[in-house]
PDB file of N, CA and C in Angstrom:
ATOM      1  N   UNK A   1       0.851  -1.182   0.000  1.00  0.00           N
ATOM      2  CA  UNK A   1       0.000   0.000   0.000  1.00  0.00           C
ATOM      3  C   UNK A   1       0.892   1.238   0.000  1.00  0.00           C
ATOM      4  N   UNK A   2       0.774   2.189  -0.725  1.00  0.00           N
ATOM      5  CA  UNK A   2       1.315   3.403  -1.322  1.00  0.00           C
ATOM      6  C   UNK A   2       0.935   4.135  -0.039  1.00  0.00           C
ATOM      7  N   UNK A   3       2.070   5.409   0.491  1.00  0.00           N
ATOM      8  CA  UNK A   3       1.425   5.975   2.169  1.00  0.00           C
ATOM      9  C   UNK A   3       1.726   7.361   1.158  1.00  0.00           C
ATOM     10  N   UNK A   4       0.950   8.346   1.830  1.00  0.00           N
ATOM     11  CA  UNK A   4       1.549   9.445   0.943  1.00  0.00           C
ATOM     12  C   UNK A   4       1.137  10.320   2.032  1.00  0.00           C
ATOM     13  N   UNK A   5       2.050  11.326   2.152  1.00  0.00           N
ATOM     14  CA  UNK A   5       1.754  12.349   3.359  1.00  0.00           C
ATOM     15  C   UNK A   5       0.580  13.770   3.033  1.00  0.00           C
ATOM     16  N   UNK A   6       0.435  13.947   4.242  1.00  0.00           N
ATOM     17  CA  UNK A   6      -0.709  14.718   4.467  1.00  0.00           C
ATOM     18  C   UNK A   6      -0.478  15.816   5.503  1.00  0.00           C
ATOM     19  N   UNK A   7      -0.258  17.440   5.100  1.00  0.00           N
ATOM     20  CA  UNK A   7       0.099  17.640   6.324  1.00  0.00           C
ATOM     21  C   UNK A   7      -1.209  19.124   7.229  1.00  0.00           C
ATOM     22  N   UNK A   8      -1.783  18.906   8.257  1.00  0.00           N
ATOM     23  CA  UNK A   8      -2.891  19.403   8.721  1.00  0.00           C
ATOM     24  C   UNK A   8      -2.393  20.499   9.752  1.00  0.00           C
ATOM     25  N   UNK A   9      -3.566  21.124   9.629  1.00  0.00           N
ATOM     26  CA  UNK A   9      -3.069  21.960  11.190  1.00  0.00           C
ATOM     27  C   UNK A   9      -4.622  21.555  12.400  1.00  0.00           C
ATOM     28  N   UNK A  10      -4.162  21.418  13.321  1.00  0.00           N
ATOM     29  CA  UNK A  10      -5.394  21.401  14.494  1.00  0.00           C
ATOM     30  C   UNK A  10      -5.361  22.184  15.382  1.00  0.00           C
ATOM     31  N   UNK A  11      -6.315  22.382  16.183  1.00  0.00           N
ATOM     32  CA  UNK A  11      -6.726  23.438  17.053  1.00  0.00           C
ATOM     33  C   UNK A  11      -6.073  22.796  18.735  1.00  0.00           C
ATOM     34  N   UNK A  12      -5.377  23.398  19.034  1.00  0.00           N
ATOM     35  CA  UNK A  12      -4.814  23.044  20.418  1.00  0.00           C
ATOM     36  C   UNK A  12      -5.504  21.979  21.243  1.00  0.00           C
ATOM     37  N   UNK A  13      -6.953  21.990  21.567  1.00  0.00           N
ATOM     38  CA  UNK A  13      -7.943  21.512  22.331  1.00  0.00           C
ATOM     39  C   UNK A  13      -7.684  19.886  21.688  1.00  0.00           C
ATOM     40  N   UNK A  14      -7.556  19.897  20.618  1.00  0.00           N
ATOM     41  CA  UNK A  14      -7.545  18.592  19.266  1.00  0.00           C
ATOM     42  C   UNK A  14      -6.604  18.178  19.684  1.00  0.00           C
ATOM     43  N   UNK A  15      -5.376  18.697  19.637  1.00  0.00           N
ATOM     44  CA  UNK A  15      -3.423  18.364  19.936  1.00  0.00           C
ATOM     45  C   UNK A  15      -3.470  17.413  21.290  1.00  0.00           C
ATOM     46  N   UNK A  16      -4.489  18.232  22.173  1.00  0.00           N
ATOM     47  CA  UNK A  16      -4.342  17.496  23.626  1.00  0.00           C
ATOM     48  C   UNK A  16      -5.062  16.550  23.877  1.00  0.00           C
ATOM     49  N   UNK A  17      -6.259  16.057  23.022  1.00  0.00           N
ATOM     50  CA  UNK A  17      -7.392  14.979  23.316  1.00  0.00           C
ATOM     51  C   UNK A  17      -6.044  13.718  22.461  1.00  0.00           C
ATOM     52  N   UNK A  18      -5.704  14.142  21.422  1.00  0.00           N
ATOM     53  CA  UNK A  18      -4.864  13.550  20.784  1.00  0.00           C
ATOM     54  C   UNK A  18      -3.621  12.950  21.410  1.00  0.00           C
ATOM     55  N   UNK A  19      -2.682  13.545  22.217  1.00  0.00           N
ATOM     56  CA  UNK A  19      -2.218  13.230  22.888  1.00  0.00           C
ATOM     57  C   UNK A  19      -2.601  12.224  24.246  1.00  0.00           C
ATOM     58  N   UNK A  20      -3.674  12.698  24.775  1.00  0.00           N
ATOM     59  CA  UNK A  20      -4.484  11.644  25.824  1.00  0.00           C
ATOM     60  C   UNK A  20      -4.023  10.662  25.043  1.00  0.00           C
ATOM     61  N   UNK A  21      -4.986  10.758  24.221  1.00  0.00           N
ATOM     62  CA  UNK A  21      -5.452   8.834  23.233  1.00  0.00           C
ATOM     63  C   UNK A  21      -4.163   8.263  22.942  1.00  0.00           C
ATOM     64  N   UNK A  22      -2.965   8.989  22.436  1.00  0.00           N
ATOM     65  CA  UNK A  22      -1.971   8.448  22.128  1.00  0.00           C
ATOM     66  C   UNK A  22      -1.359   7.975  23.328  1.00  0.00           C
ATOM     67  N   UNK A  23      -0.976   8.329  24.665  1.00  0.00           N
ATOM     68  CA  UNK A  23      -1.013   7.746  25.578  1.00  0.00           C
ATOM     69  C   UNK A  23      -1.556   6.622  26.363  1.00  0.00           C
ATOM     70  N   UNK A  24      -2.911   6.483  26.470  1.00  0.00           N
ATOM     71  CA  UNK A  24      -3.700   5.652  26.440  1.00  0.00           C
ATOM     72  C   UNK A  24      -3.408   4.449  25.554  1.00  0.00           C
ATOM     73  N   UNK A  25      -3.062   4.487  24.595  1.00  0.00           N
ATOM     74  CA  UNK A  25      -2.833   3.310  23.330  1.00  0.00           C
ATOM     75  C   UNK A  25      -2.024   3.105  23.423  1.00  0.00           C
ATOM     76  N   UNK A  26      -0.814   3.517  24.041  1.00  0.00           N
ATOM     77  CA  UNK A  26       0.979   3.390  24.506  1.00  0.00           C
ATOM     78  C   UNK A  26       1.509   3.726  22.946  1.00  0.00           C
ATOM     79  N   UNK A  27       0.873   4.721  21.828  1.00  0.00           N
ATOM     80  CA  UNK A  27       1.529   4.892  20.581  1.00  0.00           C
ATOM     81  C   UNK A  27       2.625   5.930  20.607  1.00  0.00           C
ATOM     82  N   UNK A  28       3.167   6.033  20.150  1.00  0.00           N
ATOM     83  CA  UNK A  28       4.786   6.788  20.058  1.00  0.00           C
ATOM     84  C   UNK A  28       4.391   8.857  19.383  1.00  0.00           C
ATOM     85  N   UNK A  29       3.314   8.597  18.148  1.00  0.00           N
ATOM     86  CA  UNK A  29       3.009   9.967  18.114  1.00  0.00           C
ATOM     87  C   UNK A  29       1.839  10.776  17.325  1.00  0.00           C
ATOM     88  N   UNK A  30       1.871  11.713  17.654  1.00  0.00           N
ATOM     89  CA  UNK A  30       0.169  12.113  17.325  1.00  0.00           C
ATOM     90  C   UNK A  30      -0.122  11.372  15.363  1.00  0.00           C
ATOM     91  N   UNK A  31       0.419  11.632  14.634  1.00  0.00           N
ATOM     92  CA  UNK A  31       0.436  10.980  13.390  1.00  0.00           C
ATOM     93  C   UNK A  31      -0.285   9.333  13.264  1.00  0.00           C
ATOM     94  N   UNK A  32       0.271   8.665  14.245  1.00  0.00           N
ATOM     95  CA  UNK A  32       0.266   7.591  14.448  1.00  0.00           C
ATOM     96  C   UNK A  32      -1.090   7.268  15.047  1.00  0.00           C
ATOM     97  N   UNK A  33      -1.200   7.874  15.740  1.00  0.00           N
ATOM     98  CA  UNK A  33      -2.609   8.100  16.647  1.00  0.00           C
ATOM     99  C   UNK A  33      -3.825   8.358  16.443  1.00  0.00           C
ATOM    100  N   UNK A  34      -3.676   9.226  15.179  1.00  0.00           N
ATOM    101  CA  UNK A  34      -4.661   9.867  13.927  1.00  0.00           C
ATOM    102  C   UNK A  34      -5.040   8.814  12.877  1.00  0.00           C
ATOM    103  N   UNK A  35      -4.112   8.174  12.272  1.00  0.00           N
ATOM    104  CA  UNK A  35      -4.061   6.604  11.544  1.00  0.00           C
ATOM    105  C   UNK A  35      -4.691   5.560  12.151  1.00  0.00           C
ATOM    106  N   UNK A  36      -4.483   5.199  13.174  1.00  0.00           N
ATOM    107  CA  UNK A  36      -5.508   4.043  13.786  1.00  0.00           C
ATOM    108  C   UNK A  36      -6.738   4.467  14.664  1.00  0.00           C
ATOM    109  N   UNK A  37      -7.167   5.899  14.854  1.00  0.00           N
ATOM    110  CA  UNK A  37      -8.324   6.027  15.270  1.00  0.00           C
ATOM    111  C   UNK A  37      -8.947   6.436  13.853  1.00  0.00           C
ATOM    112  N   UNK A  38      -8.648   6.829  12.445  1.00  0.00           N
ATOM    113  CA  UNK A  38      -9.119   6.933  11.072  1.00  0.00           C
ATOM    114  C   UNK A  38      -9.596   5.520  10.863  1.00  0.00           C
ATOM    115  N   UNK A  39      -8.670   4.802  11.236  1.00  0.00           N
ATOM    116  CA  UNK A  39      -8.233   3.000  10.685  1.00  0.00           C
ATOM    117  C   UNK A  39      -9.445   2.246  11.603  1.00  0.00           C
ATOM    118  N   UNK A  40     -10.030   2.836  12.615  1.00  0.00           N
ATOM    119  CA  UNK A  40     -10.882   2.228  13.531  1.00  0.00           C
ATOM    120  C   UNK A  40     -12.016   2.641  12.812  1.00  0.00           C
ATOM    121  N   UNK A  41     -12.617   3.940  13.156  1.00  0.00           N
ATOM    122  CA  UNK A  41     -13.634   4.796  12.329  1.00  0.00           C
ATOM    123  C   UNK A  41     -13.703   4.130  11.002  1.00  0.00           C
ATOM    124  N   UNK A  42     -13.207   3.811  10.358  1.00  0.00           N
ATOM    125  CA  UNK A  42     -13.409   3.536   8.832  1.00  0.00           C
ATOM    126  C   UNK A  42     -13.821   1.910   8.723  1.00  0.00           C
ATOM    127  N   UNK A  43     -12.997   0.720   9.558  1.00  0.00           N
ATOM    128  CA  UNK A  43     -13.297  -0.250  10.070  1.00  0.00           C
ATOM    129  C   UNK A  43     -14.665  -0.450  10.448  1.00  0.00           C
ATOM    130  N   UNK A  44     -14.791   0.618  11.591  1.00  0.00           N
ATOM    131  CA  UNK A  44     -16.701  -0.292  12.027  1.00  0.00           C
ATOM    132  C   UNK A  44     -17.377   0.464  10.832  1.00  0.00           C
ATOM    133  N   UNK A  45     -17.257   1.578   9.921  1.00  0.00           N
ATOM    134  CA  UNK A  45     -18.118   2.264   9.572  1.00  0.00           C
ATOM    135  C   UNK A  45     -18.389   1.224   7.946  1.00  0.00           C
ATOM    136  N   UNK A  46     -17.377   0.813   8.070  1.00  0.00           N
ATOM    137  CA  UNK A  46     -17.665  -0.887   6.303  1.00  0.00           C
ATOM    138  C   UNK A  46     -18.179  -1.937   7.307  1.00  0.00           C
ATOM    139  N   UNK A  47     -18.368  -2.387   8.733  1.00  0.00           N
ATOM    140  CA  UNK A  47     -18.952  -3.209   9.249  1.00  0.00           C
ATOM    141  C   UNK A  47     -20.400  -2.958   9.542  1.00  0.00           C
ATOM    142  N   UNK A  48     -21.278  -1.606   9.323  1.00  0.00           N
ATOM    143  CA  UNK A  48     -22.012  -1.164   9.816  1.00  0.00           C
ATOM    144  C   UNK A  48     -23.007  -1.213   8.467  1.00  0.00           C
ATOM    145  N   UNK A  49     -21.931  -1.223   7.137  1.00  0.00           N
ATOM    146  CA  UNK A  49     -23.091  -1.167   5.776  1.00  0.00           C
ATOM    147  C   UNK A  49     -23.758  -2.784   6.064  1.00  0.00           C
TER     148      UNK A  49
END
């Protein structure tokens, strides 16, 4: 699978919920963190058709 970058800006409030979760998940960094809660979301949302 081809990865191709993407680069965003978020609102502080976003940076820090983000950080929680990435903690919580023991993941290394917000990027990473954004990818498997996308990767989750997108997961139940093809289990749900």
């Amino acid at each position: 699978m081809a990865m191709k970058k993407i680069m965003i800006s978020l609102p502080e409030e976003m940076v820090k919920v983000l950080e929680n979760e990435r903690k919580e998940r023991y993941l290394e960094t917000i990027p990473e963190t954004v990818r498997v809660i996308l990767s989750d979301y997108l997961r139940n949302k093809v289990k749900k058709k």
